[in-house]
N, C-alpha and C. Protein backbone atom coordinates (compact mmCIF):
# COMPACT_ATOMS: atom_id res chain seq x y z
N UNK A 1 -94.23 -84.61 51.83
CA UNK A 1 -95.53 -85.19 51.54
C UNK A 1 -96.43 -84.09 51.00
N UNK A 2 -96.99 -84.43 50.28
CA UNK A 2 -98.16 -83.20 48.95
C UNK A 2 -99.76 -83.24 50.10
N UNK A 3 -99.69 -82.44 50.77
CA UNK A 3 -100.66 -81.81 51.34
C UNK A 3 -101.80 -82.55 50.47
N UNK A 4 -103.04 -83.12 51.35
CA UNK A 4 -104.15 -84.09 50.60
C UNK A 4 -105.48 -83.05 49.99
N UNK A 5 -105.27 -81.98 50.96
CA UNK A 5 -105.86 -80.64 49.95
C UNK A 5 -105.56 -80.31 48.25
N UNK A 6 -103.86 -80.41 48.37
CA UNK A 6 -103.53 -80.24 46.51
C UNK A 6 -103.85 -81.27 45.85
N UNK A 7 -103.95 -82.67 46.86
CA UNK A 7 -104.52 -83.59 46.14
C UNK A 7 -106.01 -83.70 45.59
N UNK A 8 -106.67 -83.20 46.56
CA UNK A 8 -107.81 -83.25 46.59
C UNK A 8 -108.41 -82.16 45.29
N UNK A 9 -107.75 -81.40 45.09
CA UNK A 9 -108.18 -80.15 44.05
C UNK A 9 -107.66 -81.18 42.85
N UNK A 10 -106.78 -82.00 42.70
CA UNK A 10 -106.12 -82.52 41.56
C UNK A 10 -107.06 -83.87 40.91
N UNK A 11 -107.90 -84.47 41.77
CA UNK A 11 -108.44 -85.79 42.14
C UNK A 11 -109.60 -85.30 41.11
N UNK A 12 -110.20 -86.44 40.65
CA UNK A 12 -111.68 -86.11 39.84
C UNK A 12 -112.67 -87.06 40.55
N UNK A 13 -112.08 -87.86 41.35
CA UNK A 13 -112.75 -88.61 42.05
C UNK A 13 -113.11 -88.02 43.53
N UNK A 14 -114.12 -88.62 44.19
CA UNK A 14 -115.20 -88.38 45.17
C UNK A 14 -114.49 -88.28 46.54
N UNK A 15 -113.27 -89.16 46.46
CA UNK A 15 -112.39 -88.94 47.67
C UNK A 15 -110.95 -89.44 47.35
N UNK A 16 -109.72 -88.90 48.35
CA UNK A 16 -108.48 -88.91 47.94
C UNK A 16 -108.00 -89.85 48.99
N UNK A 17 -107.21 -90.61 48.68
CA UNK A 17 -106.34 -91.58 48.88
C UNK A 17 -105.23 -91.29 50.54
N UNK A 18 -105.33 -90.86 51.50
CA UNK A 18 -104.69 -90.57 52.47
C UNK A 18 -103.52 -91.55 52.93
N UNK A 19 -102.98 -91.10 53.96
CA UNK A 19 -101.64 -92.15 54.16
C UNK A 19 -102.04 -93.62 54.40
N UNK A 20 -101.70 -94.41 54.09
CA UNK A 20 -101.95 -95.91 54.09
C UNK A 20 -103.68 -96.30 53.32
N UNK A 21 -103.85 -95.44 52.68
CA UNK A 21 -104.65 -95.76 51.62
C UNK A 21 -106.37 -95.56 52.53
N UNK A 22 -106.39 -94.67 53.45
CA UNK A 22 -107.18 -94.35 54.30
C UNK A 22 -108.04 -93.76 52.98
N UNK A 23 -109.27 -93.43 53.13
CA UNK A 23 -110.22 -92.95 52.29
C UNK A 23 -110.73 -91.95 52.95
N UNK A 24 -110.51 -90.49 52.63
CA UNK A 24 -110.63 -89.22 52.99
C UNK A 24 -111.61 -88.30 52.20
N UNK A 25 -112.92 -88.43 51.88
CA UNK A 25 -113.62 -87.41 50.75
C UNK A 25 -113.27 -86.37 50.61
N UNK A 26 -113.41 -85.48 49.20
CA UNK A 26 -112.65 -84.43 49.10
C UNK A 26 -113.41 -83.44 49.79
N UNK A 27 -114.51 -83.34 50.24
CA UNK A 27 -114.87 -82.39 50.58
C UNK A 27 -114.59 -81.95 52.23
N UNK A 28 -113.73 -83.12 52.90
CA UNK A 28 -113.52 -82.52 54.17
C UNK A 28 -111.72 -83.05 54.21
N UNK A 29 -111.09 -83.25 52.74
CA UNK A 29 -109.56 -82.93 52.82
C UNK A 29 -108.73 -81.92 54.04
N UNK A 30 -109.18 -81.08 53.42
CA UNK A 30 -108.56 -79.59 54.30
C UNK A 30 -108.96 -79.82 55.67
N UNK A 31 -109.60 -80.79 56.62
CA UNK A 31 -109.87 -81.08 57.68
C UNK A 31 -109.07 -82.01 58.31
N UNK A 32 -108.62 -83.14 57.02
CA UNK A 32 -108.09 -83.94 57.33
C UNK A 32 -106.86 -83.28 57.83
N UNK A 33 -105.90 -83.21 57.06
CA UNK A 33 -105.07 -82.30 56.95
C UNK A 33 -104.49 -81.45 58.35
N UNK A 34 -105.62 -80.64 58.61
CA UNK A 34 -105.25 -79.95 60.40
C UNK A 34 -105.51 -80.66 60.86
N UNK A 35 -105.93 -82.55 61.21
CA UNK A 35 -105.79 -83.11 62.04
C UNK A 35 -104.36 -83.03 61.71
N UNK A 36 -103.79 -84.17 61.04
CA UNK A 36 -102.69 -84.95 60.47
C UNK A 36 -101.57 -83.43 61.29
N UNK A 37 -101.74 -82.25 60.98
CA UNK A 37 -100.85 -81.25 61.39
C UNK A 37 -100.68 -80.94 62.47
N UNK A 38 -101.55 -81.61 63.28
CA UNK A 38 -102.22 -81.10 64.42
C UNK A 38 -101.37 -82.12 65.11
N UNK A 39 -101.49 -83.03 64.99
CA UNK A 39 -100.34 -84.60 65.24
C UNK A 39 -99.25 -84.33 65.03
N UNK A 40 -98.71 -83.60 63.89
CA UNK A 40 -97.10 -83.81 63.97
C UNK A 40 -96.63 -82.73 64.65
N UNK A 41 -97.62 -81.64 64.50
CA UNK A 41 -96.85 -80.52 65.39
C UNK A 41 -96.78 -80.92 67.04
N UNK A 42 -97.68 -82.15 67.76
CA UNK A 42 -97.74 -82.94 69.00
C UNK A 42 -96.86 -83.74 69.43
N UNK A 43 -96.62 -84.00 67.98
CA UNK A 43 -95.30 -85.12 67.94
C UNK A 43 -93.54 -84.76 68.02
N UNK A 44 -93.27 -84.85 68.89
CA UNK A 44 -91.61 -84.32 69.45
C UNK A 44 -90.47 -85.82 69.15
N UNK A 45 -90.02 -85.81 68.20
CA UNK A 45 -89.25 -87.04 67.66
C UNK A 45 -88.15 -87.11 68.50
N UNK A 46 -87.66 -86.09 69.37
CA UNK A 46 -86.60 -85.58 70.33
C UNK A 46 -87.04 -87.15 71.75
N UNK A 47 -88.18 -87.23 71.63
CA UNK A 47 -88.55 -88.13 73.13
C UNK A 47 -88.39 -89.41 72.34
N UNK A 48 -88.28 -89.42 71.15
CA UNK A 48 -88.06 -91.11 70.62
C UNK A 48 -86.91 -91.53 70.72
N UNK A 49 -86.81 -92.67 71.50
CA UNK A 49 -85.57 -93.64 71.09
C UNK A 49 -86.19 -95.30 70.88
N UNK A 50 -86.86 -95.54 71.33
CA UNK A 50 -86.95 -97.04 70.87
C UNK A 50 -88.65 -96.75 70.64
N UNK A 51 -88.98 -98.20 70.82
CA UNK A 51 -90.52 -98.33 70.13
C UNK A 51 -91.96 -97.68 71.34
N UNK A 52 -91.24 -98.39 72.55
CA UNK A 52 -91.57 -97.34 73.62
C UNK A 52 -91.89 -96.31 73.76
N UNK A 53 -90.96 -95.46 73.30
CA UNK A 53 -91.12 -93.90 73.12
C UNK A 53 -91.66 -93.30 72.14
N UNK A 54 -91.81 -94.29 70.73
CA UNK A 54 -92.39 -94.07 69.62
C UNK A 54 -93.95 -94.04 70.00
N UNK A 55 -94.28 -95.21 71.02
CA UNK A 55 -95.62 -95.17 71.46
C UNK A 55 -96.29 -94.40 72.06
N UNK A 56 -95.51 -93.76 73.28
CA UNK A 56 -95.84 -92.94 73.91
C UNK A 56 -96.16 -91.55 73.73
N UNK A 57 -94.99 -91.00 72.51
CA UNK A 57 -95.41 -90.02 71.84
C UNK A 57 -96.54 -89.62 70.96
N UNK A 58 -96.66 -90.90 70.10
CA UNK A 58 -97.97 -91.01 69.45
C UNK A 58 -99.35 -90.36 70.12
N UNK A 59 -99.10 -91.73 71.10
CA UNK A 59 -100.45 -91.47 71.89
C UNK A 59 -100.56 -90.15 72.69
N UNK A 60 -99.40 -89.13 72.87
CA UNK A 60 -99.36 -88.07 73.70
C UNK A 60 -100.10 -87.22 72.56
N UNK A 61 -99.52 -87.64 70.99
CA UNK A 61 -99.82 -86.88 70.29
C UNK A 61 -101.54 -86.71 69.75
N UNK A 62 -101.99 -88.01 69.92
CA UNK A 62 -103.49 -88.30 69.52
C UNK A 62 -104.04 -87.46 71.04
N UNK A 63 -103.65 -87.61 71.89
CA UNK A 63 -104.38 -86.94 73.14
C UNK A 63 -104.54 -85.67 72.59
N UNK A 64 -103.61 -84.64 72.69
CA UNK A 64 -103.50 -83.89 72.20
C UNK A 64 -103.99 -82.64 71.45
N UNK A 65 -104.64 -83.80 70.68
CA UNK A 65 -105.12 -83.31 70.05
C UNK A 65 -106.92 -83.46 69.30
N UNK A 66 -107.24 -84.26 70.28
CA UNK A 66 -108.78 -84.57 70.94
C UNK A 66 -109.91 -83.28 70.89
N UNK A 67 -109.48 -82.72 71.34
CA UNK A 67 -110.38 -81.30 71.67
C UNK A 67 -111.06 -81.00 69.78
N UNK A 68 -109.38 -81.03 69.23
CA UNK A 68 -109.48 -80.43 67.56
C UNK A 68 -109.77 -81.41 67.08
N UNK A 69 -109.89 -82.51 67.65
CA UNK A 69 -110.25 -83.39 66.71
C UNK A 69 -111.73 -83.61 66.41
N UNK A 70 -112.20 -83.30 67.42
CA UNK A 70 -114.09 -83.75 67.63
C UNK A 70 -114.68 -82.35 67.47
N UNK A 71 -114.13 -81.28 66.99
CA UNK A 71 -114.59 -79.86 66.54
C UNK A 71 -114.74 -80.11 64.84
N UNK A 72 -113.16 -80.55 64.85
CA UNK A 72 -113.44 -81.16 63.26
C UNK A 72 -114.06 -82.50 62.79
N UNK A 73 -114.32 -83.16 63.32
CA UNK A 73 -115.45 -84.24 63.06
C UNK A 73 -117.07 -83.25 62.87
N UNK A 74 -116.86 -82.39 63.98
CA UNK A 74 -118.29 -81.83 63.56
C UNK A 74 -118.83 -80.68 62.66
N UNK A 75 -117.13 -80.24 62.03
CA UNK A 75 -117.47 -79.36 60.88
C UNK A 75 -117.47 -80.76 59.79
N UNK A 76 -116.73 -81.95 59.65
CA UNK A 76 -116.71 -82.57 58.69
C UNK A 76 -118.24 -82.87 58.42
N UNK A 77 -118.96 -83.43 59.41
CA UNK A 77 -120.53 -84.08 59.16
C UNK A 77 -121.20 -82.97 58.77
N UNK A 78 -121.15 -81.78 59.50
CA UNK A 78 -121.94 -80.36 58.42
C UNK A 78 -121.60 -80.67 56.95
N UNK A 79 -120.53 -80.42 56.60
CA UNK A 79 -120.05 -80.40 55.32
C UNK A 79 -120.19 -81.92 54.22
N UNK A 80 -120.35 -82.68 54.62
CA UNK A 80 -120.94 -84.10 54.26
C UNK A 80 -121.90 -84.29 54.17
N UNK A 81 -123.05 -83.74 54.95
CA UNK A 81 -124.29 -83.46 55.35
C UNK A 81 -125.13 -82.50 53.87
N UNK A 82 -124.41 -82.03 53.39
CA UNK A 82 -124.36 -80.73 52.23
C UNK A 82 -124.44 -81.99 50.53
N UNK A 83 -123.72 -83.13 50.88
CA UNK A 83 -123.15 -84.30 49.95
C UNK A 83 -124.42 -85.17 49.48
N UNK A 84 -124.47 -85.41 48.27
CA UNK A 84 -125.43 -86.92 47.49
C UNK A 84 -124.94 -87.78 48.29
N UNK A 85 -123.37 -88.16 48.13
CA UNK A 85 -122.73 -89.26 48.34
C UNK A 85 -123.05 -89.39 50.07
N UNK A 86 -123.02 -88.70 50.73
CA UNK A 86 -123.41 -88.87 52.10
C UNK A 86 -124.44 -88.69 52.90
N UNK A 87 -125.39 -89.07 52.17
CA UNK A 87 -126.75 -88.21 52.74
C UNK A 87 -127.13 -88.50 53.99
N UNK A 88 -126.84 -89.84 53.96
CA UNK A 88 -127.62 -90.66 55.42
C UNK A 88 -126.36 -90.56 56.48
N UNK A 89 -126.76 -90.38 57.74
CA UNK A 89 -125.75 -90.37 58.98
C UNK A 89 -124.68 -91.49 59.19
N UNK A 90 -125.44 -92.51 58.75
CA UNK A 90 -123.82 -93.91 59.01
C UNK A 90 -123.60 -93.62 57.93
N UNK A 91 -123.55 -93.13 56.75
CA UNK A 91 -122.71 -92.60 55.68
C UNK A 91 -121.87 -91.73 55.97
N UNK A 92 -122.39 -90.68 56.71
CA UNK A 92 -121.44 -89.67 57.01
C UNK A 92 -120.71 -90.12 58.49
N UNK A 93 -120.73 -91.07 59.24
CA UNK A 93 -120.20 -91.42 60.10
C UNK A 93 -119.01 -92.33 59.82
N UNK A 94 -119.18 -93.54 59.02
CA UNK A 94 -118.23 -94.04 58.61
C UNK A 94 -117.08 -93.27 57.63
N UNK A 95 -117.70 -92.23 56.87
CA UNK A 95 -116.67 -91.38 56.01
C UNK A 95 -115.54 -90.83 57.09
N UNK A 96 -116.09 -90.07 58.12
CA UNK A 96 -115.23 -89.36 59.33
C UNK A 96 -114.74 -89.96 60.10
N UNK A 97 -115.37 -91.70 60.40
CA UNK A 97 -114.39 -92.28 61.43
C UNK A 97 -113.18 -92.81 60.12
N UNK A 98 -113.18 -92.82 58.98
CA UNK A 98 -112.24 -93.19 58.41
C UNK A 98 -110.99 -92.49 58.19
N UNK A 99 -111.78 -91.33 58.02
CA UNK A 99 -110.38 -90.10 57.78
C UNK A 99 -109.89 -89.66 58.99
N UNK A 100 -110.52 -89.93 60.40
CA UNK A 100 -109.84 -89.38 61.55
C UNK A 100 -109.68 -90.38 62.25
N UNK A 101 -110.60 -91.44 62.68
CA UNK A 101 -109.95 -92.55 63.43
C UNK A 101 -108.94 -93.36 62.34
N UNK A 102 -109.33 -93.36 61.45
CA UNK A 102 -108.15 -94.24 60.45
C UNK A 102 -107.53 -93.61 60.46
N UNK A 103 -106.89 -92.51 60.51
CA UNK A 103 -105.54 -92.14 60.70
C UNK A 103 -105.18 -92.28 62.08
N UNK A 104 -105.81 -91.89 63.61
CA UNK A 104 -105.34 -92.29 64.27
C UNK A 104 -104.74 -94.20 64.18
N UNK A 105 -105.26 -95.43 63.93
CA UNK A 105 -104.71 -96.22 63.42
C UNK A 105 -104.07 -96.56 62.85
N UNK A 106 -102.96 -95.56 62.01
CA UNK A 106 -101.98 -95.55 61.02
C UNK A 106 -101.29 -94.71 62.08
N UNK A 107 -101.48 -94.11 62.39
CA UNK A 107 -100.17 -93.79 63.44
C UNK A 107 -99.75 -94.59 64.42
N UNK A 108 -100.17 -95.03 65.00
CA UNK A 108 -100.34 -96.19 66.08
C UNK A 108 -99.73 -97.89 65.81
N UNK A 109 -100.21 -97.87 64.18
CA UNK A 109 -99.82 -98.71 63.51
C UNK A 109 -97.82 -98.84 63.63
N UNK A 110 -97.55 -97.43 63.15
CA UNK A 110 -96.39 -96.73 62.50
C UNK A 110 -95.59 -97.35 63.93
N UNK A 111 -96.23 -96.86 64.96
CA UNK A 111 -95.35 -96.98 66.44
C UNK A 111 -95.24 -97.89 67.01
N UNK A 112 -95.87 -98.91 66.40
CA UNK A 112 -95.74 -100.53 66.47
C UNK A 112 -95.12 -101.04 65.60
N UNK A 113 -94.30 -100.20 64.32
CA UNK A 113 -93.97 -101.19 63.28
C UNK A 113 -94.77 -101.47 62.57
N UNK A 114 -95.75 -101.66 62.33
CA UNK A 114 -96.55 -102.60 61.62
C UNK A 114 -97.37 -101.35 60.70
N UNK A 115 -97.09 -101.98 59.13
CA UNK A 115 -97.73 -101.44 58.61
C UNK A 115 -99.17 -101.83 57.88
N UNK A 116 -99.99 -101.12 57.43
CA UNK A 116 -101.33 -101.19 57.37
C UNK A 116 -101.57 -102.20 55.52
């Protein structure tokens, strides 16, 4: 998978396209990113065997990784905060719950089967 950073340098548009079509602005890509890394390096495919375990891991993995996650939510809103496109706070709130809770929901999704 092409790192959403190279995407993001490649993009002429305002934000890049993330897994399941999540909407990630380019200016807090590289954030996204050490979440998303931050998850798979949490994620031990060794404890999966059925959907069960697919779940459990997930969610071990979103735990996990909580601490980094709400450090980077609060460099993302600095850095959004800096943005035309985001000037106002539920602007910049909905941008960050998209790129970090929407991905937690695409993973979750994934461990249910069900895609987005």
């Amino acid at each position: 998978m092409m790192p959403l950073l190279a995407l993001a340098l490649a993009a002429q548009s305002t934000f890049v396209k993330g897994p399941s079509d999540i909407q990630v602005p380019n200016a807090i890509a590289d954030l996204h990113d050490k979440y998303v890394l931050c998850q798979d390096k949490h994620f031990d495919s060794r404890r999966v065997s059925d959907r069960s375990g697919f779940r459990k891991e997930t969610e071990r993995a979103i735990s996990e990784c909580a601490a980094e996650k709400a450090a980077l939510k609060l460099e993302a809103d600095a850095r959004l905060g800096k943005s035309p496109d985001h000037a106002t706070a539920v602007q910049r709130q909905n941008a960050i719950a998209e790129a970090f809770d929407g991905y937690d929901r695409v993973r979750r999704a994934m461990a249910e089967g069900v895609s987005r």
